[in-house]
N, C-alpha and C. Protein backbone atom coordinates (compact mmCIF):
# COMPACT_ATOMS: atom_id res chain seq x y z
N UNK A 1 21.82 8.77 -26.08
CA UNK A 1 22.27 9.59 -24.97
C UNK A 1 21.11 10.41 -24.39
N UNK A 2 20.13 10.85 -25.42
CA UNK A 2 19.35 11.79 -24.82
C UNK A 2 18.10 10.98 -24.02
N UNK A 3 18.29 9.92 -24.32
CA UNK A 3 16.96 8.80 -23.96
C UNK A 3 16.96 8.29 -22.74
N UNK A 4 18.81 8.37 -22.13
CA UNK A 4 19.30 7.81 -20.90
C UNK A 4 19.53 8.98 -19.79
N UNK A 5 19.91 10.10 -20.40
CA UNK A 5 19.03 11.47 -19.64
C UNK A 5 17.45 11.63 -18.93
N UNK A 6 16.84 11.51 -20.25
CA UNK A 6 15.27 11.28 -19.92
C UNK A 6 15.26 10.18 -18.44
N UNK A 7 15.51 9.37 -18.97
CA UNK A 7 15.27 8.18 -18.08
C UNK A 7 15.82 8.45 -16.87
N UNK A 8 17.33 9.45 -16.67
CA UNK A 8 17.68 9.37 -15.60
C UNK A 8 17.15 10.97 -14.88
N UNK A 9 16.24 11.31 -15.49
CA UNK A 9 14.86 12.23 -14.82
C UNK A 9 14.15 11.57 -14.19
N UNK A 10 13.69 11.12 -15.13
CA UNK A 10 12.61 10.13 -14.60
C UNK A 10 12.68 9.80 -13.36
N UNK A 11 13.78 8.79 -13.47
CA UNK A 11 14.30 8.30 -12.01
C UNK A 11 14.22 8.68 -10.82
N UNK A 12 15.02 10.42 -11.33
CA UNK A 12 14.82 11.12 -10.05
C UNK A 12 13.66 11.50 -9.42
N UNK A 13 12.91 11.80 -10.40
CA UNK A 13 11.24 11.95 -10.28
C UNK A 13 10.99 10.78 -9.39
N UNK A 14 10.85 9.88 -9.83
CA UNK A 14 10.24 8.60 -8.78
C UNK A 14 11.04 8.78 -7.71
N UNK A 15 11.90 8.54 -7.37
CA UNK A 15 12.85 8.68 -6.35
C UNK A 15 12.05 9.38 -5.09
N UNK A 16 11.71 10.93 -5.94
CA UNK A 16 11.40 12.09 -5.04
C UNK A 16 9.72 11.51 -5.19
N UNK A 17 8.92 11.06 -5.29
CA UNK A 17 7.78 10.38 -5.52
C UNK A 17 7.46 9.48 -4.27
N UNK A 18 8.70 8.57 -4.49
CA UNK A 18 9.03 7.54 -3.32
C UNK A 18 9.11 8.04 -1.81
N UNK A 19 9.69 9.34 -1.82
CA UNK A 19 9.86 9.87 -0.71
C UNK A 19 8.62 10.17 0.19
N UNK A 20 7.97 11.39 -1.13
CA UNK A 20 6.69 11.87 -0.64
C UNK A 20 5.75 10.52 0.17
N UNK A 21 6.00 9.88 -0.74
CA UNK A 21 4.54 8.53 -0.42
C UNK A 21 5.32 8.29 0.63
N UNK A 22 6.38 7.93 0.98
CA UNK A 22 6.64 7.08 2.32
C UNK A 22 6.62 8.20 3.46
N UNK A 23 6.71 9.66 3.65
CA UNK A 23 6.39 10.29 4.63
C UNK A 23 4.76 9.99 4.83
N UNK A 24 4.33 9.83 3.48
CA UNK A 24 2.93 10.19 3.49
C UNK A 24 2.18 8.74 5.07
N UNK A 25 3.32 8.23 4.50
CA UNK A 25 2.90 6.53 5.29
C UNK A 25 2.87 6.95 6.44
N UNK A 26 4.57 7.13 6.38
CA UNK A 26 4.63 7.35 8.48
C UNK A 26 3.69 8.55 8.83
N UNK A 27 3.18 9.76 8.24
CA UNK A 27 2.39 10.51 8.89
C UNK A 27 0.67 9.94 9.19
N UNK A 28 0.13 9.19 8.73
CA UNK A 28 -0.66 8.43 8.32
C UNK A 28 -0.62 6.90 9.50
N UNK A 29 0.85 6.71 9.57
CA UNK A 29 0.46 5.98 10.75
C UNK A 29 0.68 6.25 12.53
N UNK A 30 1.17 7.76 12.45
CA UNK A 30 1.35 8.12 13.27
C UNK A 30 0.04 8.92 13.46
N UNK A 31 -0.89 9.67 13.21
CA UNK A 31 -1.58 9.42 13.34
C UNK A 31 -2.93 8.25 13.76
N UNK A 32 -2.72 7.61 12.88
CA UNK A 32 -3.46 5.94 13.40
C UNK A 32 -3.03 5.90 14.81
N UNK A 33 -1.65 6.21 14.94
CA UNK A 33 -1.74 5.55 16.36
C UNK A 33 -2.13 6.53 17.88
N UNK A 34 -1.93 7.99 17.65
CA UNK A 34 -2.03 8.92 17.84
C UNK A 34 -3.56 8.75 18.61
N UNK A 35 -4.45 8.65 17.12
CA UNK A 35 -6.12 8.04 17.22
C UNK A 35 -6.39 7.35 17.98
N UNK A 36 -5.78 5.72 17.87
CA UNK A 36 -6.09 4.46 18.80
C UNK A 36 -5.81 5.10 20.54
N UNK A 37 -4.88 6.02 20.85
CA UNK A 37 -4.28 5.88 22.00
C UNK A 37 -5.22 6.64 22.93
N UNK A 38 -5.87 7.90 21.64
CA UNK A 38 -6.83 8.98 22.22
C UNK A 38 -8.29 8.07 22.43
N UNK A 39 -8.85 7.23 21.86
CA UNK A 39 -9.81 6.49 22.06
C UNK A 39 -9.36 5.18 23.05
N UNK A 40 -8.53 5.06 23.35
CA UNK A 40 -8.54 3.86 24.41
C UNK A 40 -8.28 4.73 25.78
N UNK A 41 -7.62 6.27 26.03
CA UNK A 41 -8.35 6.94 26.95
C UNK A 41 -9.78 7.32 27.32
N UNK A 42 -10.65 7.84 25.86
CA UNK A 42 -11.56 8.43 25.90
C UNK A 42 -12.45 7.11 27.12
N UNK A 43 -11.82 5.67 26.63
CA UNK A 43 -12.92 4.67 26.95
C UNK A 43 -12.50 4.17 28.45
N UNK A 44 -11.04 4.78 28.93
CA UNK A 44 -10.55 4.43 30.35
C UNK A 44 -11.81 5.74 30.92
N UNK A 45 -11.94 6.78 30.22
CA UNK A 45 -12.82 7.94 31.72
C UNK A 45 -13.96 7.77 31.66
N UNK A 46 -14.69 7.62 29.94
CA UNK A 46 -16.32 6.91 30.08
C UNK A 46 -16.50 5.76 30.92
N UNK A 47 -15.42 4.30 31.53
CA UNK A 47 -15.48 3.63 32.00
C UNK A 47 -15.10 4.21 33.58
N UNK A 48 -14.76 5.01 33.77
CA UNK A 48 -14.14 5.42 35.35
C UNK A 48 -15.43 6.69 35.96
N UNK A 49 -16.19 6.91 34.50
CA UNK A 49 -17.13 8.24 34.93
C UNK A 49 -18.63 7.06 35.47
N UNK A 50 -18.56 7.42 36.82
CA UNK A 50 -20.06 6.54 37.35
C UNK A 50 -20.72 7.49 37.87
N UNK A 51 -22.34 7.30 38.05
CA UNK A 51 -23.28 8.28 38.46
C UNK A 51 -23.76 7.17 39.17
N UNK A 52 -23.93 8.11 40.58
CA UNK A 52 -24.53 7.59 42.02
C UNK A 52 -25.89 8.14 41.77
N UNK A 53 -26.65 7.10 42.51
CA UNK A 53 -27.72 7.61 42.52
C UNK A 53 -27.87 8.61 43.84
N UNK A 54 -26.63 8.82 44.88
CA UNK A 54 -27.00 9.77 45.76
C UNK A 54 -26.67 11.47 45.26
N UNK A 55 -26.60 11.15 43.97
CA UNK A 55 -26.14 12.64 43.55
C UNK A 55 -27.25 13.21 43.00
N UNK A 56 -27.16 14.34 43.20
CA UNK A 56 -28.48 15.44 42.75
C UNK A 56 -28.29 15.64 41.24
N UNK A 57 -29.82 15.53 41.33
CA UNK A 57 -30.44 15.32 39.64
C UNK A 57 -29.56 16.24 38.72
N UNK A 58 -29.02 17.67 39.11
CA UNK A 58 -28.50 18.51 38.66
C UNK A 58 -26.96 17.65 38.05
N UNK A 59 -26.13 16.92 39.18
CA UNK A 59 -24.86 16.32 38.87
C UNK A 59 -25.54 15.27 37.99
N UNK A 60 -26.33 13.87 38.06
CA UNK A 60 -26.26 12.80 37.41
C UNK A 60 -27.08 13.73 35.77
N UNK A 61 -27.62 14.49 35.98
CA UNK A 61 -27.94 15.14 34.51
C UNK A 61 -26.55 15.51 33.95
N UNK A 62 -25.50 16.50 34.41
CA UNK A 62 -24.16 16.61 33.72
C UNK A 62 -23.32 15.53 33.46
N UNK A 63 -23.20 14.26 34.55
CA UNK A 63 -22.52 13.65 34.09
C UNK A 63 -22.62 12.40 33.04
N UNK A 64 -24.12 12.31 32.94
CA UNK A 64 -25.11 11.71 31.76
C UNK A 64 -24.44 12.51 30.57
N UNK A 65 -24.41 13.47 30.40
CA UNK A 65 -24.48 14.38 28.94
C UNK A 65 -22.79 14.24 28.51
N UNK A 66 -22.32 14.13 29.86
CA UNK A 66 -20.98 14.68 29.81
C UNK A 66 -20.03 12.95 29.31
N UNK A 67 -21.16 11.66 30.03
CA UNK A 67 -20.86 10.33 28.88
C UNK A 67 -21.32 9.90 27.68
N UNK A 68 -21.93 10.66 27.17
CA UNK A 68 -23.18 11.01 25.79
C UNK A 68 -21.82 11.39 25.17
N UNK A 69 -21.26 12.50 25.38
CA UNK A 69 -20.18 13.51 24.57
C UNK A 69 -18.84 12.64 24.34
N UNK A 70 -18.72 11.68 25.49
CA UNK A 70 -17.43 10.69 25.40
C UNK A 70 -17.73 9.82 24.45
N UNK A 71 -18.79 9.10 24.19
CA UNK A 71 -19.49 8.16 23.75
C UNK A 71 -19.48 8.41 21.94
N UNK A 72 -19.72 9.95 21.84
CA UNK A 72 -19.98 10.57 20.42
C UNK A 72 -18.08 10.44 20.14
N UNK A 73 -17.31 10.67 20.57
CA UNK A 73 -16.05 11.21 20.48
C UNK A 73 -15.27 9.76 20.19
N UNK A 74 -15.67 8.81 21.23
CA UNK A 74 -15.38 7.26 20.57
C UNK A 74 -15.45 6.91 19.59
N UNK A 75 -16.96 7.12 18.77
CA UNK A 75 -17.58 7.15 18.15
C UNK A 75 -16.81 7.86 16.50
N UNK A 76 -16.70 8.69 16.97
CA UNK A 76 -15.84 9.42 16.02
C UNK A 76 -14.39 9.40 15.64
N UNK A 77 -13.75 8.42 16.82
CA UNK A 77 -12.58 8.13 16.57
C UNK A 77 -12.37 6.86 16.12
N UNK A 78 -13.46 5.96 16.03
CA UNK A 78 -13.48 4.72 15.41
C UNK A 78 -13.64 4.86 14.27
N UNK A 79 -14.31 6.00 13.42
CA UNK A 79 -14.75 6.22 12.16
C UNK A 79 -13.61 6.63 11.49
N UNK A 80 -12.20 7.37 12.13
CA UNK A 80 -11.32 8.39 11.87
C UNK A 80 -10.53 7.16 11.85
N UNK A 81 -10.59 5.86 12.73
CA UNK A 81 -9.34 4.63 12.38
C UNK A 81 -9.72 3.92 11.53
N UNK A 82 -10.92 3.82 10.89
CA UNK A 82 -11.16 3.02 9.69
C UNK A 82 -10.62 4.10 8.52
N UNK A 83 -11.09 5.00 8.55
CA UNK A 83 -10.59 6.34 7.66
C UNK A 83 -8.88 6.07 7.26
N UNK A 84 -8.32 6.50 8.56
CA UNK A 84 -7.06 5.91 8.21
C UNK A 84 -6.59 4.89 7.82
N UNK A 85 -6.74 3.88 8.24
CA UNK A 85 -6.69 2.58 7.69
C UNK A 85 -6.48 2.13 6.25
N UNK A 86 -8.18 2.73 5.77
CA UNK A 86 -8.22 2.90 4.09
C UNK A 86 -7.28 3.66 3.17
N UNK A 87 -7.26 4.46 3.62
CA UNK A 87 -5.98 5.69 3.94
C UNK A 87 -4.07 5.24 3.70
N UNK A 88 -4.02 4.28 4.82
CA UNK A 88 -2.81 3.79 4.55
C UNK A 88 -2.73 2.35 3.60
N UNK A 89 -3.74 1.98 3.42
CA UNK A 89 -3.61 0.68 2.49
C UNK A 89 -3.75 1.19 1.05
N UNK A 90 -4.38 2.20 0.50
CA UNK A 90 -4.26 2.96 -0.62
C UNK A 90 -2.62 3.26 -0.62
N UNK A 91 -2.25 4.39 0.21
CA UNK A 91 -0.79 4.93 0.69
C UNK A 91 0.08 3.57 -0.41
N UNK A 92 0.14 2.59 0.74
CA UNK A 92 0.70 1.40 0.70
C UNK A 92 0.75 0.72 -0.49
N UNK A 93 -0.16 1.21 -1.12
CA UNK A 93 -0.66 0.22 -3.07
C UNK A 93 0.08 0.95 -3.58
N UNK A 94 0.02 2.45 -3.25
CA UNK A 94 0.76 3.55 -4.36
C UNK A 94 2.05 3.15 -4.13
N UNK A 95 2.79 2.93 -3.23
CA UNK A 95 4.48 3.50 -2.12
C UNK A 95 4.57 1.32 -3.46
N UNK A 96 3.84 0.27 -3.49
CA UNK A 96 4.66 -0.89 -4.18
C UNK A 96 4.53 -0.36 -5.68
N UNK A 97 3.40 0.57 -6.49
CA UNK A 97 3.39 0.88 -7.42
C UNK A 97 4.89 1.43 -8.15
N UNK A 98 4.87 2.67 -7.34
CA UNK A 98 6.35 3.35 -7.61
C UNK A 98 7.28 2.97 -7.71
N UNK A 99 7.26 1.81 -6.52
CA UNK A 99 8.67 1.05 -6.23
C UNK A 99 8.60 -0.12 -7.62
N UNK A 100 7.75 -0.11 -8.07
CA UNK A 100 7.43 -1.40 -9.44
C UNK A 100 8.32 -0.35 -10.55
N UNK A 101 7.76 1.01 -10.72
CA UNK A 101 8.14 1.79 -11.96
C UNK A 101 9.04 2.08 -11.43
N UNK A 102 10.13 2.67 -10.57
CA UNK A 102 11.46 2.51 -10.82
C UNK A 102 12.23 2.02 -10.98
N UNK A 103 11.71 0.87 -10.31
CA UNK A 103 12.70 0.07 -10.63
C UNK A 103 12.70 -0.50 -12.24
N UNK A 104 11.40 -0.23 -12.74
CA UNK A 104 11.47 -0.18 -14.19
C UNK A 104 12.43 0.48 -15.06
N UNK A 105 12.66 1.50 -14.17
CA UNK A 105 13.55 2.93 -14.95
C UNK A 105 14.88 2.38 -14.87
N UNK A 106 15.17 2.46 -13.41
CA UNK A 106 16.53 1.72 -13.67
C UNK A 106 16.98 0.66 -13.91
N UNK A 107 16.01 -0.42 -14.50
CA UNK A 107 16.70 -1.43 -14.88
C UNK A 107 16.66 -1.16 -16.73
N UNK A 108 16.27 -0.06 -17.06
CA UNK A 108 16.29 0.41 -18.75
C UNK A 108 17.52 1.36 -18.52
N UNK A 109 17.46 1.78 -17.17
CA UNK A 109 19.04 2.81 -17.55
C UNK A 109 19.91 1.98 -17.68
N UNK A 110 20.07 0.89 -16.59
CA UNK A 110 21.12 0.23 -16.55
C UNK A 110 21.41 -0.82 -18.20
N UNK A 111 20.20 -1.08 -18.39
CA UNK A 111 20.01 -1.54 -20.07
C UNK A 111 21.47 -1.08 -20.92
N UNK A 112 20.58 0.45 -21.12
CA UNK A 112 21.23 1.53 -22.22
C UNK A 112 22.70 1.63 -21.70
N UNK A 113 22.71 2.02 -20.56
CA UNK A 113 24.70 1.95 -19.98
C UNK A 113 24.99 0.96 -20.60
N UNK A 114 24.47 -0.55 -20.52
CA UNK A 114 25.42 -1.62 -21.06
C UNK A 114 25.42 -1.66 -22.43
N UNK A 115 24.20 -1.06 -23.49
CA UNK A 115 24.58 -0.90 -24.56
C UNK A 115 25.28 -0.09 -25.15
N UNK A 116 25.14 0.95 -24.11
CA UNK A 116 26.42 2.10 -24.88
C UNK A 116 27.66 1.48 -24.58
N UNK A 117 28.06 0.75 -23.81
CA UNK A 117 29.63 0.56 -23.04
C UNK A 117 29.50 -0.92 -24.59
N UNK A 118 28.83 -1.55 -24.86
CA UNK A 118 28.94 -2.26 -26.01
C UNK A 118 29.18 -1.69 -26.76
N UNK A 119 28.39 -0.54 -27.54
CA UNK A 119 28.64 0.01 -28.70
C UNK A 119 30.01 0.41 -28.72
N UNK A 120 30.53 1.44 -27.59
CA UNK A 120 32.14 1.80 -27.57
C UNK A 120 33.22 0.97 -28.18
N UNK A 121 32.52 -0.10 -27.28
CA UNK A 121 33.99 -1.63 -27.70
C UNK A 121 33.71 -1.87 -29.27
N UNK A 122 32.25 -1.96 -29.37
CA UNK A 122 32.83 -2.28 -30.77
C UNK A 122 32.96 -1.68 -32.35
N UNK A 123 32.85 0.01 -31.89
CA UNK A 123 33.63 0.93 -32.29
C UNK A 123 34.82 0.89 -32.37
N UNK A 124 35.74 0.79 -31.18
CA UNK A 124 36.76 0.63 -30.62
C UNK A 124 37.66 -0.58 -31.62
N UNK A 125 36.90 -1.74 -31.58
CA UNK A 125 37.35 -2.90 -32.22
C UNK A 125 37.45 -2.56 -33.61
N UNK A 126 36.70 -2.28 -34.23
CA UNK A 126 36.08 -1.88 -35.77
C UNK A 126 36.95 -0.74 -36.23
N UNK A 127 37.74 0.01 -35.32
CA UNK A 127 38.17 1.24 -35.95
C UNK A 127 39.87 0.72 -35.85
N UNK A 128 40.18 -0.39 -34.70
CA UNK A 128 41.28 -0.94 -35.75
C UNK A 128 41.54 -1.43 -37.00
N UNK A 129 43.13 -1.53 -37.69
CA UNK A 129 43.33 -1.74 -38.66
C UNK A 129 43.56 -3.57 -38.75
N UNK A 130 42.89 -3.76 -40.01
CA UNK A 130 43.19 -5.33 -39.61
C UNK A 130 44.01 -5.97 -39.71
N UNK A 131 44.34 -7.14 -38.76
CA UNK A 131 45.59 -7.80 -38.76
C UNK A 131 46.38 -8.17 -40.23
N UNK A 132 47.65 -8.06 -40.20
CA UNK A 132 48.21 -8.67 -41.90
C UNK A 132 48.38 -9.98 -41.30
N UNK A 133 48.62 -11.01 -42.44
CA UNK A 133 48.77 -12.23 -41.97
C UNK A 133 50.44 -12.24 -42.49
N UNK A 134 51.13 -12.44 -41.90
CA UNK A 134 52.57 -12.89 -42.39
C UNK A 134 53.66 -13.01 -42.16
């Protein structure tokens, strides 16, 4: 009895385990996507930002620096989607791990239920009196 307690801790433990990791996922890929959407803008205005050559040295100097800064920020958001990435495929190893050990758990709870519901019966059986023959 006290072993099928334990176990049905346990359980709950993973359970609440299971949970954590799978928010952990969707926050993780909401982000990812969050990332991708901010870098496929960053690369619509570096691609829409053009410098004329009829513009004064003063403008094509800002808007030089000012595609330098887009360029770094791409740059940095490509590094932040591999990041994640690694990120959610770890996530993802842990979230089948858990799901391996509980289901470990409950298939030992469910074990012990069927041996206790055995033991009962054949208590049950054993503590009748035996048949007379006659």
């Amino acid at each position: 009895m006290l072993n099928k307690k334990r176990l049905k801790n346990l359980s709950i433990i993973k359970q609440k385990k299971l949970m954590g990791q799978k928010a952990e996922i969707t926050t993780l890929d909401n982000e990812f996507e969050k990332n991708k959407n901010n870098k496929e803008k960053l690369k619509k205005i570096l691609n829409n930002t053009n410098i004329n050559s009829t513009e004064s040295a003063w403008d094509m100097k800002e808007k030089s620096q000012y595609k330098l800064k887009l360029t770094e920020q791409i740059y940095i958001s490509e590094n932040r989607e591999k990041f994640l990435a690694i990120e959610m495929k770890r996530a993802k190893t842990n979230l089948g791990k858990l799901i391996k050990e509980k289901e470990i758990v409950d298939e030992k709870i469910k074990l012990l239920a069927q041996l206790e519901k055995d033991n009962r019966e054949n208590q049950y059986i054993n503590s009748m009196p035996p048949k007379k023959n006659g």
